[in-house]
Protein backbone atom coordinates (compact mmCIF):
# COMPACT_ATOMS: atom_id res chain seq x y z
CA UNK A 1 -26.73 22.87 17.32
CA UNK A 2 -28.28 20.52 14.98
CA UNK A 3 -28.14 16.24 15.66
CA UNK A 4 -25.17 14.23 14.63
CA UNK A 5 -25.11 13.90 10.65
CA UNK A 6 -22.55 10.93 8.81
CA UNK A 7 -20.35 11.55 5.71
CA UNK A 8 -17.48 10.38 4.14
CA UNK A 9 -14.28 12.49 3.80
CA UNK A 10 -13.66 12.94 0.16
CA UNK A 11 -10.74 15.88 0.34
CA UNK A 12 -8.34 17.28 3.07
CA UNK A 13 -6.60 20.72 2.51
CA UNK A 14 -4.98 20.40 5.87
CA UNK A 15 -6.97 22.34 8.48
CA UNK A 16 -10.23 22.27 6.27
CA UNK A 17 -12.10 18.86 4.80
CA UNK A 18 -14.80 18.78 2.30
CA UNK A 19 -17.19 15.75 3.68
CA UNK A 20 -20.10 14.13 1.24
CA UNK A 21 -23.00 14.11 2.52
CA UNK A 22 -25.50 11.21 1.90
CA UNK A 23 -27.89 13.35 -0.11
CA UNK A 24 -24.85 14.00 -2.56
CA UNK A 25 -23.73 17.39 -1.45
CA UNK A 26 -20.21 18.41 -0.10
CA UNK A 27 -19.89 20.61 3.16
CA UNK A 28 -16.83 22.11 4.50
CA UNK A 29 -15.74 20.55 7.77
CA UNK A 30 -13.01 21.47 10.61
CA UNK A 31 -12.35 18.78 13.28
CA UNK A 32 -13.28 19.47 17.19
CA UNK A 33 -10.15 19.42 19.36
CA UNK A 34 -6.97 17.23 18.55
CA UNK A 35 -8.76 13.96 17.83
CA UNK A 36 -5.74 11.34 18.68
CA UNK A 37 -6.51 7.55 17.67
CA UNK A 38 -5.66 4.47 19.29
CA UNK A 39 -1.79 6.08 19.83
CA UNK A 40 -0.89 6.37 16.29
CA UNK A 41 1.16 9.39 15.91
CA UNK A 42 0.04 11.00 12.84
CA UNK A 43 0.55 14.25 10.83
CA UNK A 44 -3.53 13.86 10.00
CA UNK A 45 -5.74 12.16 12.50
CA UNK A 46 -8.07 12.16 9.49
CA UNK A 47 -7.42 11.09 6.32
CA UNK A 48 -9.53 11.11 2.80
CA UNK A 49 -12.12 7.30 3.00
CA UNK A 50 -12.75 8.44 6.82
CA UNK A 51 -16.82 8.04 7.68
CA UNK A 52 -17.04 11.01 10.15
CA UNK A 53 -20.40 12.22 12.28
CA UNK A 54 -20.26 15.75 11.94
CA UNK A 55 -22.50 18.61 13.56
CA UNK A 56 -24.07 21.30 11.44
CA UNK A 57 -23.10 24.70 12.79
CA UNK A 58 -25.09 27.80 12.71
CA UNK A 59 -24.49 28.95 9.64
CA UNK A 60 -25.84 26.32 8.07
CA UNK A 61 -22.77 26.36 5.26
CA UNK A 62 -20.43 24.45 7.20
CA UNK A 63 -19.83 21.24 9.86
CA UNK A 64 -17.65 20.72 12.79
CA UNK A 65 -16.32 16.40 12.49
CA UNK A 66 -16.62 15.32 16.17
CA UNK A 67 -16.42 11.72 15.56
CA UNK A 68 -14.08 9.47 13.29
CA UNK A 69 -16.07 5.84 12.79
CA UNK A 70 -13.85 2.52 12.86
CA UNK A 71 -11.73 1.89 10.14
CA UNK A 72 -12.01 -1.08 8.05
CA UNK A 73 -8.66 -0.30 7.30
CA UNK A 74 -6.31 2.45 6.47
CA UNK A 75 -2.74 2.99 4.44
CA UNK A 76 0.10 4.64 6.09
CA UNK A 77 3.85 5.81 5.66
CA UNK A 78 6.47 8.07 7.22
CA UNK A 79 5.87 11.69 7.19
CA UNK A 80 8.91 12.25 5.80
CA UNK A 81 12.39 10.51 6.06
CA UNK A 82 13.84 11.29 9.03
CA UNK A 83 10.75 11.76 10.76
CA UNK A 84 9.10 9.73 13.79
CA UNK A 85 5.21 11.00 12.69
CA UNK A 86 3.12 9.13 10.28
CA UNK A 87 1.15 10.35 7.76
CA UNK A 88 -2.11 8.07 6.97
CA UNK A 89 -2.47 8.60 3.01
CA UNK A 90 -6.41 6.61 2.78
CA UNK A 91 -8.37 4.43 4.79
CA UNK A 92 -11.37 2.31 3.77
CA UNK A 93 -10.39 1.14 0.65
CA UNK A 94 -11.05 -2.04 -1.21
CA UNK A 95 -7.30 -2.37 -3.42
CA UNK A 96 -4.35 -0.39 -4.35
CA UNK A 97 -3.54 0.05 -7.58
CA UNK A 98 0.18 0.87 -7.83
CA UNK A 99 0.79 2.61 -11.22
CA UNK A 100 4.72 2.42 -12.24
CA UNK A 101 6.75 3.17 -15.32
CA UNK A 102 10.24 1.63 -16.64
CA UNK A 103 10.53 4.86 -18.84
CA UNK A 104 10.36 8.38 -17.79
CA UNK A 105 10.05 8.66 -15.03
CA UNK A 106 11.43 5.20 -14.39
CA UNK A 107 9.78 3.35 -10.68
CA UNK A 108 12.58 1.40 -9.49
CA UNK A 109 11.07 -2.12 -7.92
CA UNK A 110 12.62 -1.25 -4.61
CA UNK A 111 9.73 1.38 -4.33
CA UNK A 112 7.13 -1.07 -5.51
CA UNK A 113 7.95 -3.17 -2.74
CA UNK A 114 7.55 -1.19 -0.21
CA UNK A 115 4.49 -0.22 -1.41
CA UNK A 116 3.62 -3.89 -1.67
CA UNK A 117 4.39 -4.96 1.90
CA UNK A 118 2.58 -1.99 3.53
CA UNK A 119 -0.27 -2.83 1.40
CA UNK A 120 0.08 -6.72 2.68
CA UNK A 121 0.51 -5.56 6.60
CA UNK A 122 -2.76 -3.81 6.12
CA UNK A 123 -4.32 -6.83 4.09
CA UNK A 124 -4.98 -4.84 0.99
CA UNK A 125 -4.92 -6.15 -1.98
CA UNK A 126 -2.84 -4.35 -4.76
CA UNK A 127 -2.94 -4.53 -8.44
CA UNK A 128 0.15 -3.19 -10.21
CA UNK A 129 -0.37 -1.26 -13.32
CA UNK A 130 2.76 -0.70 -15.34
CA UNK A 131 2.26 2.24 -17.72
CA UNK A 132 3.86 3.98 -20.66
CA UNK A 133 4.40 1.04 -22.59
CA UNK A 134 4.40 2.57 -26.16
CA UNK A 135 8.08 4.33 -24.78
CA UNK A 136 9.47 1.21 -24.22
CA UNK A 137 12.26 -0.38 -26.48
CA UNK A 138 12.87 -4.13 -27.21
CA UNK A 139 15.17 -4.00 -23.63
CA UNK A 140 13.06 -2.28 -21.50
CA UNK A 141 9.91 -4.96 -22.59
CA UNK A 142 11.92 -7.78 -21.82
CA UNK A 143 12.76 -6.29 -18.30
CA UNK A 144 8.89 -5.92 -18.25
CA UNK A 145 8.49 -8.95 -18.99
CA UNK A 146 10.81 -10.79 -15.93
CA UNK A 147 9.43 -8.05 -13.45
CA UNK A 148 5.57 -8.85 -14.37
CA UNK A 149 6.82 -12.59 -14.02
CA UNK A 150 7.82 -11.79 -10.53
CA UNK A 151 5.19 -10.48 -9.09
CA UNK A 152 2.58 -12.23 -11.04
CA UNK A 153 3.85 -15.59 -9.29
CA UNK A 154 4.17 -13.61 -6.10
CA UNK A 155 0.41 -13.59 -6.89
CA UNK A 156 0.15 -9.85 -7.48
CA UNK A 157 -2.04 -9.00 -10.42
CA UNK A 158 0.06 -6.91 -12.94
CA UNK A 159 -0.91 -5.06 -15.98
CA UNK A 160 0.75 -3.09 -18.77
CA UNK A 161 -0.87 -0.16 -20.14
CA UNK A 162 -0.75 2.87 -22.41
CA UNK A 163 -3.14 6.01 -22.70
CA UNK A 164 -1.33 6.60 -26.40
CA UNK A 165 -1.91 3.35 -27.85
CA UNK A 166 -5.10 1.77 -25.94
CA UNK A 167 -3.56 -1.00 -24.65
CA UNK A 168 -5.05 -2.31 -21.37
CA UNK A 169 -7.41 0.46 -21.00
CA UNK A 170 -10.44 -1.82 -20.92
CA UNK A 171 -8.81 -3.96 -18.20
CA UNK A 172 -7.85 -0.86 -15.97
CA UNK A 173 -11.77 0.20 -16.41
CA UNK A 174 -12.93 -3.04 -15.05
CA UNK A 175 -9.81 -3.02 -12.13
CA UNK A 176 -12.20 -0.11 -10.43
CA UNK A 177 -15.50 -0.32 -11.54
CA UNK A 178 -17.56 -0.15 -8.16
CA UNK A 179 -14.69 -0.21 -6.13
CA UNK A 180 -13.01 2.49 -3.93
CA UNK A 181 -8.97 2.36 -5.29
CA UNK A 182 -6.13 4.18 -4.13
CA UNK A 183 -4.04 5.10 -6.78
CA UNK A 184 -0.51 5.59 -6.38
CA UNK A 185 2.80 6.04 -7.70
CA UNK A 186 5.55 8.31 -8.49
CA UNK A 187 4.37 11.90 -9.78
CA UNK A 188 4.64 11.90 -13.91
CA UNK A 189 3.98 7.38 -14.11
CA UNK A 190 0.53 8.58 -15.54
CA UNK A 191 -1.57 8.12 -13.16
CA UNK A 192 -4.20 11.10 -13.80
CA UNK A 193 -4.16 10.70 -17.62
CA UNK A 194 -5.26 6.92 -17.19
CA UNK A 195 -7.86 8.27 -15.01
CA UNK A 196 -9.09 10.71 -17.70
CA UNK A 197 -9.00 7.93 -20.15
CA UNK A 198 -12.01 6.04 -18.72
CA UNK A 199 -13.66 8.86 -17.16
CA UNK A 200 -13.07 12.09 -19.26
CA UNK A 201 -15.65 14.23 -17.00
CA UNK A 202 -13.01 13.78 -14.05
CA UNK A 203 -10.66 16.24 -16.29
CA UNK A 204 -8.14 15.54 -13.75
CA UNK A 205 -5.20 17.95 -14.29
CA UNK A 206 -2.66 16.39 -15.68
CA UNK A 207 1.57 16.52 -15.07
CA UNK A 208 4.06 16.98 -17.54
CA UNK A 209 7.43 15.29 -17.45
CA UNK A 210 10.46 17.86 -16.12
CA UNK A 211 13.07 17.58 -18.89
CA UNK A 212 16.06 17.81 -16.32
CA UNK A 213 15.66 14.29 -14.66
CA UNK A 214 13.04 13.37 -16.20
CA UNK A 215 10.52 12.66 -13.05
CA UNK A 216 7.36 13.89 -12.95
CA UNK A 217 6.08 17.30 -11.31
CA UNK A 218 3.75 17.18 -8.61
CA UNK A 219 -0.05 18.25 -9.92
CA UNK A 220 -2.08 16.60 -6.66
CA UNK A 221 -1.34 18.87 -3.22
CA UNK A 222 -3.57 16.61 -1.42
CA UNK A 223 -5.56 13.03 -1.62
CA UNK A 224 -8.85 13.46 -2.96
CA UNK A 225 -11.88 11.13 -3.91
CA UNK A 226 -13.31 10.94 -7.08
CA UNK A 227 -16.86 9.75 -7.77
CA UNK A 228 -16.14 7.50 -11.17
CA UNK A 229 -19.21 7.41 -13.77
CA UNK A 230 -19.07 3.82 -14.18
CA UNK A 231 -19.55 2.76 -10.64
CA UNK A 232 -16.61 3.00 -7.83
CA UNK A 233 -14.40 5.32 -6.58
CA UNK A 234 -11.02 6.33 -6.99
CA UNK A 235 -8.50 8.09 -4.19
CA UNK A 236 -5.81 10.32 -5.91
CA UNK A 237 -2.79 10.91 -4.20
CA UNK A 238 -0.19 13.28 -4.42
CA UNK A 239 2.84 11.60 -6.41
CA UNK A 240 5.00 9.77 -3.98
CA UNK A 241 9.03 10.24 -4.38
CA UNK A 242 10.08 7.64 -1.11
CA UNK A 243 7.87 5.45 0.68
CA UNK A 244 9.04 5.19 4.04
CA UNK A 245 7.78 1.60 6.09
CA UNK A 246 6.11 2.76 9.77
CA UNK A 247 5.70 -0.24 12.87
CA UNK A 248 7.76 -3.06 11.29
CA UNK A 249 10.05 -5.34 12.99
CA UNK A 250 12.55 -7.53 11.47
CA UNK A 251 10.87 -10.50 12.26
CA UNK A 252 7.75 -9.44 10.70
CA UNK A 253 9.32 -8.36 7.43
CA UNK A 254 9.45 -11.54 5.38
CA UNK A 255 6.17 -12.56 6.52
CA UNK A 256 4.52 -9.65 3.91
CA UNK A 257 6.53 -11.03 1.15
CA UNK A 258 4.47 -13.85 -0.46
CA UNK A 259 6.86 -15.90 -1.67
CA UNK A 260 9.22 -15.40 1.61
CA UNK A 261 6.35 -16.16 3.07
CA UNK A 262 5.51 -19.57 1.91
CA UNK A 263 9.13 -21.26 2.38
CA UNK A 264 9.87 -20.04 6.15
CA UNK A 265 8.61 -22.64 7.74
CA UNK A 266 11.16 -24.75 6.25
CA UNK A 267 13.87 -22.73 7.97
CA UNK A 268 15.84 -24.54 10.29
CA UNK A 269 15.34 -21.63 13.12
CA UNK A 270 12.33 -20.30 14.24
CA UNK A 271 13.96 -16.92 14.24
CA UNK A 272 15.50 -17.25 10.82
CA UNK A 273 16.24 -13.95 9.14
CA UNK A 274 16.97 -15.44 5.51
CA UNK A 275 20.35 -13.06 5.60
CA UNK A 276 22.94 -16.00 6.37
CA UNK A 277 21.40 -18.70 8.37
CA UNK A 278 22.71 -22.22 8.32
CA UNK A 279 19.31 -24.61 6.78
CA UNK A 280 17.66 -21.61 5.72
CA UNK A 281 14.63 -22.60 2.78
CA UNK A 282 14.48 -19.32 1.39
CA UNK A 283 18.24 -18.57 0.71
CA UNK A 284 17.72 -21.85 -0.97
CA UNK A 285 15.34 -20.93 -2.70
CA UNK A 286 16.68 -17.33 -4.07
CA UNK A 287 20.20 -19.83 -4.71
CA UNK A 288 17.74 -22.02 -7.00
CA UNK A 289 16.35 -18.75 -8.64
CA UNK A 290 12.67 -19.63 -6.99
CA UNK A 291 12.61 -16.12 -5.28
CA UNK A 292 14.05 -13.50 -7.73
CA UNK A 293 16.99 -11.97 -6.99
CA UNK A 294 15.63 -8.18 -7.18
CA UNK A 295 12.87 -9.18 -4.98
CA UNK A 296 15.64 -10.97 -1.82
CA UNK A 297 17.89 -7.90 -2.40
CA UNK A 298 14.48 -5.21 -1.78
CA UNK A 299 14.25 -7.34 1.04
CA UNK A 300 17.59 -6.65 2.22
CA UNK A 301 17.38 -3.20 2.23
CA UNK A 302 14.41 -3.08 3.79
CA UNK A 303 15.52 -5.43 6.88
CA UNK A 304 18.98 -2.62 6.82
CA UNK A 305 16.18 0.17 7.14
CA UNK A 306 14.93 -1.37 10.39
CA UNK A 307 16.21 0.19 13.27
CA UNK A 308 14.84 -2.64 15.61
């Protein structure tokens, strides 16, 4: 066997992961053993970002990961709804861009935020791209317009975009040039047809909208890097229908919304849950209309979802 070699895992099929190599080339990997890290119970103890060391085996043609480096940090959400396992969807990354629609297939904010305070646990920073804006009527632009408001003085960058018309294209180029983004959303927001708007050699296949309730169908199995020819990199994930939050307590909670955030020490209890506490600053505040309404109720039903 051949000395310890380093990559970077830029695909996972599962039981198989293509690794880049530092001279440029990609070599099929399988992991040694059942690699378990630091307790987390996950449905992949390796996920697409990872920097591996890897041995060569005798064929030459493929690599057997024996060792997963230090994350600088990673992304991670239930399995699936009912289930205990977590599934690790990136790590290593320097932002999130969230890509959401108001029109077919609509993202409801309830999903952004969940997105959003995983992202904040994990101290990631998030950009929120709103897409498809040449569908939206004279309504559906002024909704745009309070949500954007929201999260803008949450201090959440936000941008509106469409591949039809142009608009924001430029700004989404320069959101991940030299950067390594995770891009995510719900499947048919847009996500790979922005993608093949500033990088056409990426061809990325692209979903079409199903007709009967009008959400998108799934065209990524698995996350997968993409070199971009600008500079940076991009992680594509498979289009998310529920986000499901992993190792919260209630406590905890209101501490990853900003503007929750900034107003709790002015509860009268240390152990304030902002649901109907006598001297509480940030029922106050959502009362006043400082904290938006949408944004307290996601919170609610987040703090319901909590079993502890």
């Amino acid at each position: 066997m051949s000395s310890l070699q380093t990559g970077t895992v830029f695909r996972s099929t599962g039981s198989w992961y293509e690794v880049k190599m530092p001279e440029g080339h990609f070599l099929p990997c399988k992991l040694k053993g059942n690699f378990k890290i630091k307790g987390l119970r996950t449905t992949n103890p390796l996920a697409v970002g990872d920097v591996v060391d890897l041995k060569l085996l005798p064929d030459n043609k493929t690599g057997l990961i024996v060792h997963i480096h230090e994350r600088d940090n990673y992304i991670i959400r239930k399995a699936t709804k009912l289930s205990k396992a977590t599934h690790i969807i990136a790590a290593n990354i320097d932002q999130m861009v969230l890509i959401a629609s108001l029109e077919k297939p609509r993202t409801s904010t309830g999903f952004i935020d969940r997105l959003l305070v995983t992202a904040e646990a994990y101290h990631i920073p998030v950009t929120i791209v709103f897409n498809k804006f040449d569908l939206y009527g004279e309504l559906v632009k002024e909704n745009l317009e309070i949500i954007m408001k929201a999260y803008q003085d949450a201090a959440y960058t936000c941008l509106a975009t469409s591949v039809i018309t142009d608009m924001g294209v430029e700004a989404f180029n320069n959101l991940l040039k030299d950067k390594v983004s995770l891009l995510s959303g719900h499947s048919g927001v847009g996500k790979s047809a922005l993608i093949n708007k500033v990088d056409a050699k990426l061809n990325l296949k692209e979903g079409e909208i199903s007709t009967v309730h009008l959400k998108g169908k799934h065209t990524t199995t698995f996350a997968e890097m993409f070199p971009l020819a600008f500079g940076g990199f991009i992680i594509d994930t498979p289009g998310i229908k529920e986000f499901g939050l992993v190792g919260f307590d209630k406590m905890e909670l209101g501490q990853r919304f900003p503007e929750i955030r900034q107003r709790m020490d002015g509860c009268r209890f240390n152990n304030c849950l902002h649901v109907n506490e006598p001297g509480c600053a940030v029922l106050q505040a959502v009362q006043e209309g400082e904290i938006p309404a949408f944004r307290y109720q996601n919170y609610l039903n987040m703090l319901s979802d909590i079993d502890v």
